[in-house]
N, C-alpha and C. Protein backbone atom coordinates (compact mmCIF):
# COMPACT_ATOMS: atom_id res chain seq x y z
N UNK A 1 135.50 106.82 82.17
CA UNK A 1 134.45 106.64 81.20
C UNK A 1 133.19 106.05 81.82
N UNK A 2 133.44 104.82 82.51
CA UNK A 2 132.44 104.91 83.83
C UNK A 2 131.13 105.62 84.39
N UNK A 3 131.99 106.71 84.80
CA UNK A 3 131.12 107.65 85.30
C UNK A 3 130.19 108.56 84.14
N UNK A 4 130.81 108.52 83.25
CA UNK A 4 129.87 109.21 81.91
C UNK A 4 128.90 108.93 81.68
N UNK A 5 129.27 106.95 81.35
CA UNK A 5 128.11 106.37 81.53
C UNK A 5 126.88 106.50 82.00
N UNK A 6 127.42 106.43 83.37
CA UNK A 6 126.44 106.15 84.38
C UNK A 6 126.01 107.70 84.20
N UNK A 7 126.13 108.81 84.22
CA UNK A 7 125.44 110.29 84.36
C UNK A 7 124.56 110.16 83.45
N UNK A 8 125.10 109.96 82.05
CA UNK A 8 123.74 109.75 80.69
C UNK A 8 122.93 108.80 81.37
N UNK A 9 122.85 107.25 81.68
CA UNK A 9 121.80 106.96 82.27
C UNK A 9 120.82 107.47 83.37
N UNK A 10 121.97 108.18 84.21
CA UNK A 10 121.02 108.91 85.41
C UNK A 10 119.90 110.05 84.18
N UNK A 11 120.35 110.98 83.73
CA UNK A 11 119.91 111.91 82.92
C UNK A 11 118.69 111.41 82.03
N UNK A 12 118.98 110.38 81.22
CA UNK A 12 117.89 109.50 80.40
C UNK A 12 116.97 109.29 81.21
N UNK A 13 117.32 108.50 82.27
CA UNK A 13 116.23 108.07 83.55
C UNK A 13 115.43 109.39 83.85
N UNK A 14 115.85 110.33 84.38
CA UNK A 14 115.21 111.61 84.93
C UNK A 14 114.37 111.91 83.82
N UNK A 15 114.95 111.90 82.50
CA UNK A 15 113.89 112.26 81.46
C UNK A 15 113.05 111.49 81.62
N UNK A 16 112.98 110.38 81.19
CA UNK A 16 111.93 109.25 80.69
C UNK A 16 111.01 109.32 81.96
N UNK A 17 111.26 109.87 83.36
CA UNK A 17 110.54 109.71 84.77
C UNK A 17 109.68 111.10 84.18
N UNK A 18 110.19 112.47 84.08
CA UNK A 18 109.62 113.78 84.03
C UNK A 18 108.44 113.24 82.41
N UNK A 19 108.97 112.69 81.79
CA UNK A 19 108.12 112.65 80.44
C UNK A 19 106.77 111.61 80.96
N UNK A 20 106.85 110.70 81.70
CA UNK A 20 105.87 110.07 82.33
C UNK A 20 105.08 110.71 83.28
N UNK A 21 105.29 111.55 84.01
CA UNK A 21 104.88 112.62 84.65
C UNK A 21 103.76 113.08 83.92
N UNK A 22 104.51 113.57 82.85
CA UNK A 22 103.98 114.72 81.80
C UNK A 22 102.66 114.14 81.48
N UNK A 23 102.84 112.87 80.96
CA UNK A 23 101.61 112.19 80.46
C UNK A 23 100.63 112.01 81.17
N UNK A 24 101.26 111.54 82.26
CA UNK A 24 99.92 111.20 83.22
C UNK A 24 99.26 112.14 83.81
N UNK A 25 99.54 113.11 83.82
CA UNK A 25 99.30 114.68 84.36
C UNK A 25 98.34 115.12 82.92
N UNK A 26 98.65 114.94 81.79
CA UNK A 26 97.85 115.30 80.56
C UNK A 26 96.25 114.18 80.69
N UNK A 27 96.90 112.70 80.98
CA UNK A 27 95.53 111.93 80.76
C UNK A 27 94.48 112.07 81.85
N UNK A 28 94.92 112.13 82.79
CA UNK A 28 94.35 112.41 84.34
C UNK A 28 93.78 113.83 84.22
N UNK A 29 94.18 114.47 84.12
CA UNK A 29 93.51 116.09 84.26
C UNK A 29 92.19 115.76 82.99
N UNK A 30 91.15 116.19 84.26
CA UNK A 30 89.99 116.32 83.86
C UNK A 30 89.01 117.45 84.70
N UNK A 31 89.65 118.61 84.44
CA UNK A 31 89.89 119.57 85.35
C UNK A 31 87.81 120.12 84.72
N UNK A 32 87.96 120.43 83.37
CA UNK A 32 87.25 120.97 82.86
C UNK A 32 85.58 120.12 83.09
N UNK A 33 86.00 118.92 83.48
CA UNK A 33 84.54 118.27 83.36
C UNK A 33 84.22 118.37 84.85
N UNK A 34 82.87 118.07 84.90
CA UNK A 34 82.01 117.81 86.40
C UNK A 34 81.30 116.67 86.23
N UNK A 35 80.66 116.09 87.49
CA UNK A 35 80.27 114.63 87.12
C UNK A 35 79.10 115.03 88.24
N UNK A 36 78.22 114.42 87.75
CA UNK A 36 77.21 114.22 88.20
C UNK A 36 76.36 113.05 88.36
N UNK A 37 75.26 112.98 89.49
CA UNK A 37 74.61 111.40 89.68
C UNK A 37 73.95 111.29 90.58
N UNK A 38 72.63 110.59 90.67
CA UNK A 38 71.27 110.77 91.28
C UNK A 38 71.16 109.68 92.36
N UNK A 39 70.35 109.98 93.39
CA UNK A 39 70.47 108.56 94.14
C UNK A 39 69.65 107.72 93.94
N UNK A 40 69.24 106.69 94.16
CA UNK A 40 68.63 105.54 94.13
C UNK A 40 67.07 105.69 93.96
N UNK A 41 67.08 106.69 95.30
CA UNK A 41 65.50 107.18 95.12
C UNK A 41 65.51 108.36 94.19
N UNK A 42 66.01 108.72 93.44
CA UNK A 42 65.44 109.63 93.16
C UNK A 42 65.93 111.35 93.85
N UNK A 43 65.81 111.06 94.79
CA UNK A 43 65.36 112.15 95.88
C UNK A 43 66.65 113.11 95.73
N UNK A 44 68.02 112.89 95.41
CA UNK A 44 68.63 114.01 95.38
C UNK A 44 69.65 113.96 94.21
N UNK A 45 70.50 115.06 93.70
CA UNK A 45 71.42 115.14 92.49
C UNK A 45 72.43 115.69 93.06
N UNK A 46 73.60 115.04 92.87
CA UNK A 46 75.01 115.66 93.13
C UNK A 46 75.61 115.83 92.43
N UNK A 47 76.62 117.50 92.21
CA UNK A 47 77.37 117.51 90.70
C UNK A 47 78.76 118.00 91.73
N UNK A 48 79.80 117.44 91.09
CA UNK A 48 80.90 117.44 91.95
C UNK A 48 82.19 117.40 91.35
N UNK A 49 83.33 118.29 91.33
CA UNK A 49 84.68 118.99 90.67
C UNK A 49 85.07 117.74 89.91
N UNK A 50 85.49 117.62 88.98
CA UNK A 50 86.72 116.66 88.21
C UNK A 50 87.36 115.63 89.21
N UNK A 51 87.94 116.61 90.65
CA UNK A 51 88.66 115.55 91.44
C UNK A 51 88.23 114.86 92.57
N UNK A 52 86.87 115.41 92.51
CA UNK A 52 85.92 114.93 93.56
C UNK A 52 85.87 115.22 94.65
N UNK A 53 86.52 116.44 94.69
CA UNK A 53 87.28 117.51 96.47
C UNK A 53 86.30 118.52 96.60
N UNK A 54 84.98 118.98 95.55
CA UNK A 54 84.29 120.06 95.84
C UNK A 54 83.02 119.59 95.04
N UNK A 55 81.88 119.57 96.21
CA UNK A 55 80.23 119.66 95.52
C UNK A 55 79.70 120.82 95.28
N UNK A 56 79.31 120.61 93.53
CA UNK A 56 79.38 122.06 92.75
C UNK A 56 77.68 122.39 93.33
N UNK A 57 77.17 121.69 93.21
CA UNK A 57 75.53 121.35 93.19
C UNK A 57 74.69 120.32 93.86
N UNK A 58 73.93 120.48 95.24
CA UNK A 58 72.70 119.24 95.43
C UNK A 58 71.66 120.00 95.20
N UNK A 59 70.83 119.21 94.46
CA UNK A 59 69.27 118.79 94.10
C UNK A 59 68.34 118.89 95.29
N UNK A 60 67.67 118.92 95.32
CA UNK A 60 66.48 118.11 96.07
C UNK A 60 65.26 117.82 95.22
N UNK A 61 64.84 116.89 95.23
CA UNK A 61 63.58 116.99 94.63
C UNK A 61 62.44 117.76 95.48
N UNK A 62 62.38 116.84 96.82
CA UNK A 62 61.08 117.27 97.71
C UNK A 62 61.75 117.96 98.60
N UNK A 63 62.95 118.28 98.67
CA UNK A 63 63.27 119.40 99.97
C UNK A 63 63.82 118.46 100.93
N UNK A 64 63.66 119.13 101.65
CA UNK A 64 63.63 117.99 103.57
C UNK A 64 62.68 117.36 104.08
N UNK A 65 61.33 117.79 103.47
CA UNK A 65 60.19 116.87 103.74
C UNK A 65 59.18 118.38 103.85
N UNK A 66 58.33 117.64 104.41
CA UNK A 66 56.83 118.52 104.33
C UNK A 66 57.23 119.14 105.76
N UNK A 67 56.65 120.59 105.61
CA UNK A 67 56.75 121.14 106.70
C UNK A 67 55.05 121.10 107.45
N UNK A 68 54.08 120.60 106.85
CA UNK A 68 52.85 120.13 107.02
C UNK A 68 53.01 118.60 108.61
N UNK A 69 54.12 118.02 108.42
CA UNK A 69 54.08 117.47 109.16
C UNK A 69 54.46 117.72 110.82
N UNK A 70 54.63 116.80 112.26
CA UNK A 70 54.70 116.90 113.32
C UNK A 70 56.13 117.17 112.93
N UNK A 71 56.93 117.76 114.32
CA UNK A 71 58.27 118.19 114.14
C UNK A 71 59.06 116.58 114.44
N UNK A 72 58.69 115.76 115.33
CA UNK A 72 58.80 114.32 115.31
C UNK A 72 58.97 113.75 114.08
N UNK A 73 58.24 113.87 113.08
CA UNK A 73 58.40 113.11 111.68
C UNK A 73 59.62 113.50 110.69
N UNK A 74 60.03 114.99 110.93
CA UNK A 74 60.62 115.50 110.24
C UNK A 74 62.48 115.19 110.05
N UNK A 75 62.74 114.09 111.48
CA UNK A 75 63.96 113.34 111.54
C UNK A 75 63.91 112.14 110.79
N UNK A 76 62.98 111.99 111.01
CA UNK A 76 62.87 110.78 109.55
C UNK A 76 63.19 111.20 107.92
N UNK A 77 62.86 112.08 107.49
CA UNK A 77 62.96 113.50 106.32
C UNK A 77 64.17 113.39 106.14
N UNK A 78 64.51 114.02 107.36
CA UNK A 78 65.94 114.41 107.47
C UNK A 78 66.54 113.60 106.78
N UNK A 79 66.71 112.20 107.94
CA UNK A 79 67.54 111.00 107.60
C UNK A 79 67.51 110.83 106.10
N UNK A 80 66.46 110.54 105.56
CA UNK A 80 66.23 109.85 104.14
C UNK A 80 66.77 110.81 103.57
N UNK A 81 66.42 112.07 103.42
CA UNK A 81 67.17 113.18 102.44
C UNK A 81 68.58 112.88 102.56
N UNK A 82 69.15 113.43 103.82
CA UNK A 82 70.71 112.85 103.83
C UNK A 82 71.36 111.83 103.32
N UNK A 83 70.54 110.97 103.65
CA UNK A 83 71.02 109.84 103.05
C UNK A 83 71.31 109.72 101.10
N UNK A 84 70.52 110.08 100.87
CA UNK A 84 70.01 110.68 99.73
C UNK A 84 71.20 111.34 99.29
N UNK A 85 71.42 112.21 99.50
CA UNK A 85 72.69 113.53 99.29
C UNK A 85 74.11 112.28 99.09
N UNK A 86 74.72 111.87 100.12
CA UNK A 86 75.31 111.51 100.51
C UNK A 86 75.61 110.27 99.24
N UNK A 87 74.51 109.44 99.00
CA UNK A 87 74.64 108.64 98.05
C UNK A 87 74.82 109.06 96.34
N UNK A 88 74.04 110.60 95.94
CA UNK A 88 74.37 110.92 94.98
C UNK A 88 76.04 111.79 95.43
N UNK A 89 76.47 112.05 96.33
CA UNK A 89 77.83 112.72 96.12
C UNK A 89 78.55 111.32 95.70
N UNK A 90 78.39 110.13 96.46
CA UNK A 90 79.47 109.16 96.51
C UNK A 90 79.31 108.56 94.66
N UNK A 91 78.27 108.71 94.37
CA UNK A 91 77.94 108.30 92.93
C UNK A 91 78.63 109.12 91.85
N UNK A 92 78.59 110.60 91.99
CA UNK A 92 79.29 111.10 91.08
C UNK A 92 80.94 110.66 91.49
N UNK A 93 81.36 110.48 92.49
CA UNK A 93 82.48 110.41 92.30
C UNK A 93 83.24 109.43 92.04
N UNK A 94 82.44 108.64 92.22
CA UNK A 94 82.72 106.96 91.31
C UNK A 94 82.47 107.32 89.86
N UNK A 95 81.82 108.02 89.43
CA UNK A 95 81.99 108.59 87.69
C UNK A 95 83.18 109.55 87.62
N UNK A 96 83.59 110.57 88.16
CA UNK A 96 84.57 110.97 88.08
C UNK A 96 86.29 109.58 87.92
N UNK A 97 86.02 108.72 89.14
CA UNK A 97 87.14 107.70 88.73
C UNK A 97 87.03 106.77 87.98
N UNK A 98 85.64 106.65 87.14
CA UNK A 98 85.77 106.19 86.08
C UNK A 98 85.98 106.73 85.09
N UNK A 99 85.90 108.02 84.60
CA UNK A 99 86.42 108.62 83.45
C UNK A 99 87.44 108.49 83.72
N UNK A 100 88.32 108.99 85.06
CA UNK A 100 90.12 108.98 85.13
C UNK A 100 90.54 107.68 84.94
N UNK A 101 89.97 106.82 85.21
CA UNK A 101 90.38 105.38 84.76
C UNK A 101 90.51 104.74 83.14
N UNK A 102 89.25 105.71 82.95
CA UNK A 102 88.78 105.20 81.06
C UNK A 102 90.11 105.76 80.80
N UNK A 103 90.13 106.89 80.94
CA UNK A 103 92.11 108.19 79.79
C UNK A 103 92.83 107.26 80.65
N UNK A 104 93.03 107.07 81.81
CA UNK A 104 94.51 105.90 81.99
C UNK A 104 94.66 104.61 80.67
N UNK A 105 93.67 104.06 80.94
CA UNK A 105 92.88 102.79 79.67
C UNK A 105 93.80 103.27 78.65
N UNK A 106 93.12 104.27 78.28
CA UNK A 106 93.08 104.72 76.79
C UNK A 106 94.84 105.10 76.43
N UNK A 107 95.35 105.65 77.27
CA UNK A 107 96.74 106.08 77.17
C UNK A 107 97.67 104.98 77.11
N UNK A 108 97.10 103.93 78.51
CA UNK A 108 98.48 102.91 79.20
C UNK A 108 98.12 102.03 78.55
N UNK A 109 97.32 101.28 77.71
CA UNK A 109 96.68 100.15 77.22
C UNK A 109 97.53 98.66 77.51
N UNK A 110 98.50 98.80 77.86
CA UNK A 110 99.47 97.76 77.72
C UNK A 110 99.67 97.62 79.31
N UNK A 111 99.36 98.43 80.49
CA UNK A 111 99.55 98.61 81.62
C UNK A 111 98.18 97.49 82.23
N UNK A 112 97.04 97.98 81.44
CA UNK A 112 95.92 97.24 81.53
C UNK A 112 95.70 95.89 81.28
N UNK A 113 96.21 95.56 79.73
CA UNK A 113 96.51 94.55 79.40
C UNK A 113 97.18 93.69 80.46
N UNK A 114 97.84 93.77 80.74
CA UNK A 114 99.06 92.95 81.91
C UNK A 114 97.77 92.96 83.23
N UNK A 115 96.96 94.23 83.52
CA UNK A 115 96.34 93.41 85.36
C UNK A 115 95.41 92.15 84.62
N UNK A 116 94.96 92.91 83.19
CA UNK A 116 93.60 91.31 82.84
C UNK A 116 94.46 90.76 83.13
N UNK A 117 95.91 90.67 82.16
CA UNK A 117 96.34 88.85 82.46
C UNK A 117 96.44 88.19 83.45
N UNK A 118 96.95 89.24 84.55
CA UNK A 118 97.12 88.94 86.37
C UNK A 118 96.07 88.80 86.75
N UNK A 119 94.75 88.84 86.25
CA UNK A 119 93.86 88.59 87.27
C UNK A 119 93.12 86.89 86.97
């Protein structure tokens, strides 16, 4: 009888593991949205997948710089644009893990509850 036991618990367990799965796979998937976010200056827009693995879209406002200028100046351009890029990709994707964070919130509420208290 023992062993009966113990199989229904194994079995219960496997459920209650696959049904947690389930959920978190439902709150997390945010397949359908894109996130987007500008840099500091201004200067560029990044729109980037749900999971933050593919940039759908960069912006530029001014390009790479003036082509009016010496070819010397134009590493400076460079730099700042890049930089630029780089800061709106990292921005959307800090909005992307904050929406996946908000549906964790919203789902686990009691998971949350417990780090405030720990912290």
């Amino acid at each position: 009888m023992e062993i009966e036991e113990w199989r229904r618990v194994v079995i219960e367990t496997d459920n209650q593991i696959e049904a947690l799965r389930a959920r978190i796979a439902r709150t997390v998937s945010v397949d359908a949205e894109s996130f987007t976010a500008r840099s500091s200056d201004g200067e560029a827009i990044a729109t980037i997948s749900a999971d933050g693995q593919r940039v759908l879209n960069v912006t530029l406002s001014n390009g790479f710089g003036s082509l009016d200028r010496p070819a010397w100046a134009l590493s400076g351009d460079l730099d700042r644009v890049c930089r630029a890029i780089v800061e709106a990709i990292n921005g959307a994707r800090r909005n992307a893990s904050l929406a996946v964070v908000e549906n964790l919130r919203q789902e686990f509420p009691e998971a949350f509850d417990l780090l405030t208290d720990l912290q």
